[in-house]
Every structure is written in structure tokens, then in C-alpha cells.
C-alpha atoms as a PDB file:
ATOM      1  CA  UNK A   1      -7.618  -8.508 -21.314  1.00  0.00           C
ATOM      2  CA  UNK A   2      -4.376  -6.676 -22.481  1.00  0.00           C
ATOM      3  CA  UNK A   3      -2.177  -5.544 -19.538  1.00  0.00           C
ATOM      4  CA  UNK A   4      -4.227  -6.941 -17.202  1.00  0.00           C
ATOM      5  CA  UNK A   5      -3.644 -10.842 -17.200  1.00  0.00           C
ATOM      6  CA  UNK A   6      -4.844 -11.857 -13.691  1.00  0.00           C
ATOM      7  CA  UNK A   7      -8.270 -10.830 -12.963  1.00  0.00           C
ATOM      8  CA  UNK A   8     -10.642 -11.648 -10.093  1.00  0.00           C
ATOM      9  CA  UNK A   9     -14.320 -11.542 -11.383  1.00  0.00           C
ATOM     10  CA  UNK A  10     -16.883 -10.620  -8.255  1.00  0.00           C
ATOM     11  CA  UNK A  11     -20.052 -11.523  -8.227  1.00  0.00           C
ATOM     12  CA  UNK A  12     -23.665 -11.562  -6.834  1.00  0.00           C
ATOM     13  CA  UNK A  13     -26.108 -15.003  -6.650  1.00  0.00           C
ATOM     14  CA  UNK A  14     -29.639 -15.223  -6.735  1.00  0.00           C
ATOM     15  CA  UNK A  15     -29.918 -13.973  -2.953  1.00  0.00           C
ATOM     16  CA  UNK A  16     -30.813 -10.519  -1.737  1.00  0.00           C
ATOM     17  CA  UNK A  17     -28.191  -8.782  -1.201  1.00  0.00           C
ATOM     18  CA  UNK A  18     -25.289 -10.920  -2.067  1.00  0.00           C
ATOM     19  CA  UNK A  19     -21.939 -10.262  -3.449  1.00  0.00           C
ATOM     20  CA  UNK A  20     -18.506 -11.037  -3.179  1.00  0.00           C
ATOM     21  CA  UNK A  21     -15.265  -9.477  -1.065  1.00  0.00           C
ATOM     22  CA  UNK A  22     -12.031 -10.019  -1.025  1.00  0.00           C
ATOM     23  CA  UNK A  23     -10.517  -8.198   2.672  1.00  0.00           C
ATOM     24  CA  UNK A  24      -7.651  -8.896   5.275  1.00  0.00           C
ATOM     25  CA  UNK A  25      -8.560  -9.930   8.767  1.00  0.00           C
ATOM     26  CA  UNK A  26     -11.685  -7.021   9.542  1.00  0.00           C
ATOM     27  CA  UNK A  27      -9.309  -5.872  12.754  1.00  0.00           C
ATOM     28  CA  UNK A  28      -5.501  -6.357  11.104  1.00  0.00           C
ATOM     29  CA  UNK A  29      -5.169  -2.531  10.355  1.00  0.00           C
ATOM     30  CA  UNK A  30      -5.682   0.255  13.184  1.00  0.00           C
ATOM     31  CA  UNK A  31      -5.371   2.800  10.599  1.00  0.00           C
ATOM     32  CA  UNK A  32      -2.308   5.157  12.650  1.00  0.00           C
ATOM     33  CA  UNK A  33      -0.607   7.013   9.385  1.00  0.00           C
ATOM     34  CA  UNK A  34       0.879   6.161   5.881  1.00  0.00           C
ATOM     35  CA  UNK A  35      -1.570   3.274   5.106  1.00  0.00           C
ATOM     36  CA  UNK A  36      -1.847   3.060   1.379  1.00  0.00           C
ATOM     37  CA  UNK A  37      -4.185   1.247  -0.408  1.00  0.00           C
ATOM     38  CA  UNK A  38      -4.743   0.657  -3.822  1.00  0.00           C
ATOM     39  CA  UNK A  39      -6.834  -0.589  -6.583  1.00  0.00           C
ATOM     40  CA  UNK A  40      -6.847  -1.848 -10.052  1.00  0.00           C
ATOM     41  CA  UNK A  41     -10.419  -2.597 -11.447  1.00  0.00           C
ATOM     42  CA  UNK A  42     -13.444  -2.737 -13.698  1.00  0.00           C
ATOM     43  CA  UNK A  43     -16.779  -1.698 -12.765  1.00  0.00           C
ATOM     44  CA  UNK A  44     -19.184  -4.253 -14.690  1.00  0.00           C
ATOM     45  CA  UNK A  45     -22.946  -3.226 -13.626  1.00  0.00           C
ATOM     46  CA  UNK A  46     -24.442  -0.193 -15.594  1.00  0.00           C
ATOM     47  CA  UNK A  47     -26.008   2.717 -13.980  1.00  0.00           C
ATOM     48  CA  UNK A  48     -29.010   2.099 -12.098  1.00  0.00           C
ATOM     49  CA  UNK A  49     -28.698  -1.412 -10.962  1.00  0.00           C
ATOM     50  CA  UNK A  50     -28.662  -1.975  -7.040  1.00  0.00           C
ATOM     51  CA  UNK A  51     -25.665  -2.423  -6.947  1.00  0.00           C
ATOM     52  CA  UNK A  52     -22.494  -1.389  -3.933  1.00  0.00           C
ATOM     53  CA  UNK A  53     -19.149  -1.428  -3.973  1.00  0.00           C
ATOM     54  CA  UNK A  54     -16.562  -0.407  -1.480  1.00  0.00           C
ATOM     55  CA  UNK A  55     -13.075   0.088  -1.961  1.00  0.00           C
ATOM     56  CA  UNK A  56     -10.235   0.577   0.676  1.00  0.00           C
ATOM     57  CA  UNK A  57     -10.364   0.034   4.616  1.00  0.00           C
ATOM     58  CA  UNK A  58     -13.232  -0.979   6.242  1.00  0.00           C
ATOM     59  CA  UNK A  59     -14.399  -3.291   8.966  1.00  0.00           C
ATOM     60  CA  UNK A  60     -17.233  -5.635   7.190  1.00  0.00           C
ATOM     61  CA  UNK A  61     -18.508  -7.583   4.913  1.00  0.00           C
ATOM     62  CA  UNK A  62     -21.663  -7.286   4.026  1.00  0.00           C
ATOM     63  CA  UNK A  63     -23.893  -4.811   2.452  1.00  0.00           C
ATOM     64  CA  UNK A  64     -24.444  -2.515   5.207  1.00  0.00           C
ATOM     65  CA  UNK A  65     -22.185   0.392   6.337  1.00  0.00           C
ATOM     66  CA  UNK A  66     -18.971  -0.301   8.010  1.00  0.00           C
ATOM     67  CA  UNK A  67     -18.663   0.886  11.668  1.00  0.00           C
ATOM     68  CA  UNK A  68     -15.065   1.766  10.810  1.00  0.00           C
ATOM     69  CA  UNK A  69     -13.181   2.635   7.173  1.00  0.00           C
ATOM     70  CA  UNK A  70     -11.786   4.786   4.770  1.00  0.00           C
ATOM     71  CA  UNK A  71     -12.734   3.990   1.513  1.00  0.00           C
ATOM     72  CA  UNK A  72     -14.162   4.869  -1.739  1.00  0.00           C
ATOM     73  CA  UNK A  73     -17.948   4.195  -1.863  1.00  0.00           C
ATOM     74  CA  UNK A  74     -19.895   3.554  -5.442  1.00  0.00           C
ATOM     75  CA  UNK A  75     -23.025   4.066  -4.552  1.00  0.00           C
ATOM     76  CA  UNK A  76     -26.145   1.747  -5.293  1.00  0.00           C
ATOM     77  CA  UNK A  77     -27.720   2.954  -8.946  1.00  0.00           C
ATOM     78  CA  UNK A  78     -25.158   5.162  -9.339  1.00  0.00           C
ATOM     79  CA  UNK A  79     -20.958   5.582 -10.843  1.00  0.00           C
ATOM     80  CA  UNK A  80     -20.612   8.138  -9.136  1.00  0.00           C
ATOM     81  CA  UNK A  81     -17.464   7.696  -6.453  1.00  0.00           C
ATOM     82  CA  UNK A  82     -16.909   9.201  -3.220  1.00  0.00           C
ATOM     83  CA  UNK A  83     -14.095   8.895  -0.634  1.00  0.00           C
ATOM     84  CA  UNK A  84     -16.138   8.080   3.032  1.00  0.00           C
ATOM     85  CA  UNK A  85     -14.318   7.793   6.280  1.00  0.00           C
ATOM     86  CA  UNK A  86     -16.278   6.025   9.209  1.00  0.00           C
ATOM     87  CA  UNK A  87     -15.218   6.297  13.217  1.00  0.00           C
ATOM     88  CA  UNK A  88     -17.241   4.633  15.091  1.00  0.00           C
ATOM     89  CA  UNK A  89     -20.817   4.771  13.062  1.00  0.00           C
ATOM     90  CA  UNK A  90     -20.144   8.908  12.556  1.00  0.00           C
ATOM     91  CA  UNK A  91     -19.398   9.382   9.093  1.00  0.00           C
ATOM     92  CA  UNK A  92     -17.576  12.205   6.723  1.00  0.00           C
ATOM     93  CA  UNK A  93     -17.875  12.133   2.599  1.00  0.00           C
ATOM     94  CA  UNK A  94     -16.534  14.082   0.045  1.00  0.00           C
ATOM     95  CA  UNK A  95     -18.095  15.633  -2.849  1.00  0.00           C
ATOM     96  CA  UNK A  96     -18.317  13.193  -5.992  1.00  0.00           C
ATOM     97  CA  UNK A  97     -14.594  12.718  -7.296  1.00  0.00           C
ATOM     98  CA  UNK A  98     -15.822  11.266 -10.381  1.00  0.00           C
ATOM     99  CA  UNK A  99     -18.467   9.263 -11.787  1.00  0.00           C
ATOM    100  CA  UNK A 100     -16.845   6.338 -13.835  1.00  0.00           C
ATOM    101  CA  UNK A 101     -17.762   4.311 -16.591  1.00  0.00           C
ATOM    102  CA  UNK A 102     -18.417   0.323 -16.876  1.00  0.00           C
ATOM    103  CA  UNK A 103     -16.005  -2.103 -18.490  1.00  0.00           C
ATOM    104  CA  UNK A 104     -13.126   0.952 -17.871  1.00  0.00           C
ATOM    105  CA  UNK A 105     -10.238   0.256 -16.021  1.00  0.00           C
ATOM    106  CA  UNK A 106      -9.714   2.903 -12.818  1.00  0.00           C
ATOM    107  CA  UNK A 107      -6.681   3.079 -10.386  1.00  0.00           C
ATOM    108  CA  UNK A 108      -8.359   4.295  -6.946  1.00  0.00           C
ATOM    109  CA  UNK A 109      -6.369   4.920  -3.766  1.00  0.00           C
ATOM    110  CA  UNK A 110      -6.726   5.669  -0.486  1.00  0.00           C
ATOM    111  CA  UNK A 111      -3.913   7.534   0.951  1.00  0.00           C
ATOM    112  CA  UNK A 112      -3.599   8.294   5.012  1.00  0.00           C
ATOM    113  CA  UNK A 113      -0.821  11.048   5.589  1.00  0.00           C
ATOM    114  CA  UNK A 114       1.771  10.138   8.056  1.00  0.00           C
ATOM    115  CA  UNK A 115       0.166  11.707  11.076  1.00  0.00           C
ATOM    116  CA  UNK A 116      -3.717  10.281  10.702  1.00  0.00           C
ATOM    117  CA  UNK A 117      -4.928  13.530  10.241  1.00  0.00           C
ATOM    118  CA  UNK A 118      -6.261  13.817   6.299  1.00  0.00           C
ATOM    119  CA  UNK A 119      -7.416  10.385   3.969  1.00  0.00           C
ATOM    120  CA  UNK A 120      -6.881  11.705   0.387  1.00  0.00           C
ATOM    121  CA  UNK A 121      -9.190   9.541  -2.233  1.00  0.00           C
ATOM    122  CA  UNK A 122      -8.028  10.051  -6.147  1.00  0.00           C
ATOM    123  CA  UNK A 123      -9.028   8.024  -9.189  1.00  0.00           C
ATOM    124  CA  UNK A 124      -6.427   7.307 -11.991  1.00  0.00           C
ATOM    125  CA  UNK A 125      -7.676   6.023 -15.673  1.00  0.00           C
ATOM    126  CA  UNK A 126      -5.742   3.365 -17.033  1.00  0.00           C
ATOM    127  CA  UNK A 127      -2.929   5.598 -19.096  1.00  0.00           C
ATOM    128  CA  UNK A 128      -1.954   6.921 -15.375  1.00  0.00           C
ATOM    129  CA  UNK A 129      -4.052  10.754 -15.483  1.00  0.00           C
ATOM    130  CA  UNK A 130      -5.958  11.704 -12.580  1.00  0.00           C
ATOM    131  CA  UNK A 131      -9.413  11.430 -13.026  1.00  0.00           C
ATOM    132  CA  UNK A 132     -12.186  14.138 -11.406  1.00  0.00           C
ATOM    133  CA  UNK A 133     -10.549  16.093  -8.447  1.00  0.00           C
ATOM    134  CA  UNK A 134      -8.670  14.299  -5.790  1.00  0.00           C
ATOM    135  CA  UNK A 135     -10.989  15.067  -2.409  1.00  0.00           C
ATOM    136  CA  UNK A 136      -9.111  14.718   1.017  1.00  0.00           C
ATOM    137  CA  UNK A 137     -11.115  13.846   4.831  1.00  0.00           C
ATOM    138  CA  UNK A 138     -10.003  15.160   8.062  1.00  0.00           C
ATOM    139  CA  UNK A 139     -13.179  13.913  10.007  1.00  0.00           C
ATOM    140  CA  UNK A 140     -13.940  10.444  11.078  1.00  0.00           C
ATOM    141  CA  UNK A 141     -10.657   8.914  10.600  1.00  0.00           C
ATOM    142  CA  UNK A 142     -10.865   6.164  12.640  1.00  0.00           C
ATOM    143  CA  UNK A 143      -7.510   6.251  14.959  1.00  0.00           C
ATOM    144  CA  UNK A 144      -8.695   4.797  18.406  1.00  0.00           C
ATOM    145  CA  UNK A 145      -7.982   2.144  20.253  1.00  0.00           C
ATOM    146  CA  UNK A 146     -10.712  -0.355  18.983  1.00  0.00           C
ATOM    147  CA  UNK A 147     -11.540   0.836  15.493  1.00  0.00           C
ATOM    148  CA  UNK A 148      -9.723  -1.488  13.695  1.00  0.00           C
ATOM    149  CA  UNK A 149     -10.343  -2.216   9.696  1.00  0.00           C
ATOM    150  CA  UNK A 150      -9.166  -4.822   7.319  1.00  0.00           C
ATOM    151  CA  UNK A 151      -8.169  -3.624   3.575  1.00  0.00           C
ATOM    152  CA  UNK A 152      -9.955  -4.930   0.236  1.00  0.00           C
ATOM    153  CA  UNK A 153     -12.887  -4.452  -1.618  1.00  0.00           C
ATOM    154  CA  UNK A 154     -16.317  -5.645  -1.538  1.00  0.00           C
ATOM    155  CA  UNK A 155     -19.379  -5.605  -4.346  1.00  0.00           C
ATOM    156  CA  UNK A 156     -22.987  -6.545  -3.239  1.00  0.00           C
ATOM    157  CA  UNK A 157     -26.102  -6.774  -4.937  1.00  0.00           C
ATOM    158  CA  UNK A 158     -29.370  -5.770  -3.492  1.00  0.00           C
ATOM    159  CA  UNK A 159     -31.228  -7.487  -6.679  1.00  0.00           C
ATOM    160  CA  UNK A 160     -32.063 -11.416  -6.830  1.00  0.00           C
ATOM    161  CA  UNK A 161     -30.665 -11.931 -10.033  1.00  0.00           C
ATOM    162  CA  UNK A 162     -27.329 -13.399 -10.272  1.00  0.00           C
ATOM    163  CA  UNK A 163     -24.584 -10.696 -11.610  1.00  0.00           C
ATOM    164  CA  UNK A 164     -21.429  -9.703 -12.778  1.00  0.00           C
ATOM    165  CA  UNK A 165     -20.524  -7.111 -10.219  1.00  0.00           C
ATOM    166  CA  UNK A 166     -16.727  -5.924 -10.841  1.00  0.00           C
ATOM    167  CA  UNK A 167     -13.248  -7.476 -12.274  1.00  0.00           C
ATOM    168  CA  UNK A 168     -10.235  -6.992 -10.265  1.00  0.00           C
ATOM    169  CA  UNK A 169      -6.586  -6.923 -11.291  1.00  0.00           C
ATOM    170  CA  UNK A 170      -4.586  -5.728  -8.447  1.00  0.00           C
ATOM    171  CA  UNK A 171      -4.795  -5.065  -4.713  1.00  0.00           C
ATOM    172  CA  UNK A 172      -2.386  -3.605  -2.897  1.00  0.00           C
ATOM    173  CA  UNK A 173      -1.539  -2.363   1.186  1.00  0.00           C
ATOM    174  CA  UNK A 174       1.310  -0.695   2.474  1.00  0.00           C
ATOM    175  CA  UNK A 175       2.849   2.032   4.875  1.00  0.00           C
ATOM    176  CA  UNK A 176       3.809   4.931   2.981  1.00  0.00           C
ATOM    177  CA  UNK A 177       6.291   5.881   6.413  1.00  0.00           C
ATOM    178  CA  UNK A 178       9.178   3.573   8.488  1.00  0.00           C
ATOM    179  CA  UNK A 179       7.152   1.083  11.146  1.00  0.00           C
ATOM    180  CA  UNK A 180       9.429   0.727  14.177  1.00  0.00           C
ATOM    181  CA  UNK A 181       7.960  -2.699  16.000  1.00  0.00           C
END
């Protein structure tokens, strides 16, 4: 595909429920400020299939709710993208940023501020502009000692026929502030 020359394709077997991930260690990140993550990819499933795909920090990986995360959740059915944050099974969303189209390439990120106090979730088309509105979280961010999340991005399928779920052309962590060890 041009300007994207190393995909990942993610995908769901014949098995309820199945999908593929691709996630650090589920307790390497203990989400304290500055975490960045970001995302290059293609949503292949049309509208209404049962399908789920979670984008950013989070603590499993499987097709159930994380205990702990802050990510971008695409709903089952539905293109429709929200930003959620998880602490400890309570949970905060944001309106719908934007509902996306299949085979289109989207930038997402996840952006903590430096002091773990907001998550800002925005969506980028592939020229670079901002697509919907931007939505920020100050609930739920999951800071204490415990709530550790790894960082990637998971598709599942709640059908039992095997599927394309979603192409993948970059993936990308970092602190967004200076880490004294």
C-alpha cells in the first residue's frame, strides 16, 4: 500500500470470540504522566459486524473489558471511536470523537499530560488533519500502585467466521517528559 510498506494484518479464526493483539508485558507501564501512544492503522470490518478493537493502554487480552487502560475503544457493530479510561473496573468515556471509515488510514493517540491528571484521545486522517473533536478524561486514570497496563492494540471477533479484522502500520510508546531512574 503506498506509504505504508510494513503492515501487520489482524485477524479473527473460526472461534467465538477470537482475534489477534499485539501488547507489551500487560504490567510494564504504571501509567504516572507523559505516556504517549500512538497508532497507524486500517479498520477492515464494515459496520455492523461483531467486531472490537482497542487501541492504547490496557491490561488484557481478550475480548472482555480491561480492569485497567486508557485507550480508544471501537465498539462492536459500530466505527464509531471513543477514548475510555479504566481504574480498577470503574470506567470514564468520552463522547464519540469520530466514527471512521473501513480500508482508511487513521493516526489515533493517546496522550497522558505530565502530571496523570487528563488522557487526551484525537484521531488524525492520513494527510495529518484532526479528525472529529479531540475529547480529554480526568476520571479513571489508572495511577495506583497495582494498576499497571501494557501498550498495543487488540481486534476480536465475537462471530465464528474467520475475518480480516484491522491492518497495522505503526506502533509507537514513549514519555512525552524527562524519566529520572
Amino acid at each position: 500500500t503506498a506509504n505504508h510498506s510494513g503492515i501487520l494484518g489482524l485477524s479473527s479464526s473460526v472461534t467465538t470470540n477470537s482475534g489477534s493483539y499485539v501488547r507489551s508485558d500487560a504490567s510494564s507501564i504504571l501509567v504516572s504522566g507523559g505516556e504517549v501512544f500512538e497508532c497507524i492503522f486500517q479498520h477492515k470490518v464494515a459496520s455492523g459486524t461483531a467486531t472490537t478493537i482497542r487501541v492504547g493502554f490496557f491490561d488484557n487480552s481478550t475480548i472482555t473489558n480491561p480492569t485497567d487502560g486508557c485507550f480508544f475503544d471501537i465498539a462492536a457493530g459500530s466505527l464509531a471511536v471513543v477514548g475510555k479510561n479504566y481504574n480498577n473496573n470503574a470506567n470514564s468515556a468520552t463522547v464519540t470523537i469520530a466514527t471512521i471509515a473501513t480500508d482508511t488510514w487513521y493516526r489515533l493517540k493517546v496522550e497522558v499530560n505530565s502530571g496523570a491528571t487528563s488522557v487526551t484521545y484525537t484521531i488524525y486522517d492520513e494527510t495529518g488533519a484532526i479528525v472529529g473533536t479531540p475529547q480529554s478524561l480526568t476520571t479513571n486514570i489508572p495511577t495506583g500502585a497495582g494498576r499497571n497496563c501494557g501498550a498495543g492494540f487488540i481486534a476480536t471477533n465475537s462471530g465464528t467466521v474467520a475475518t480480516s479484522l484491522a491492518w497495522i502500520d505503526m506502533l509507537s510508546f514513549y514519555y512525552n517528559k524527562i524519566i529520572t531512574r
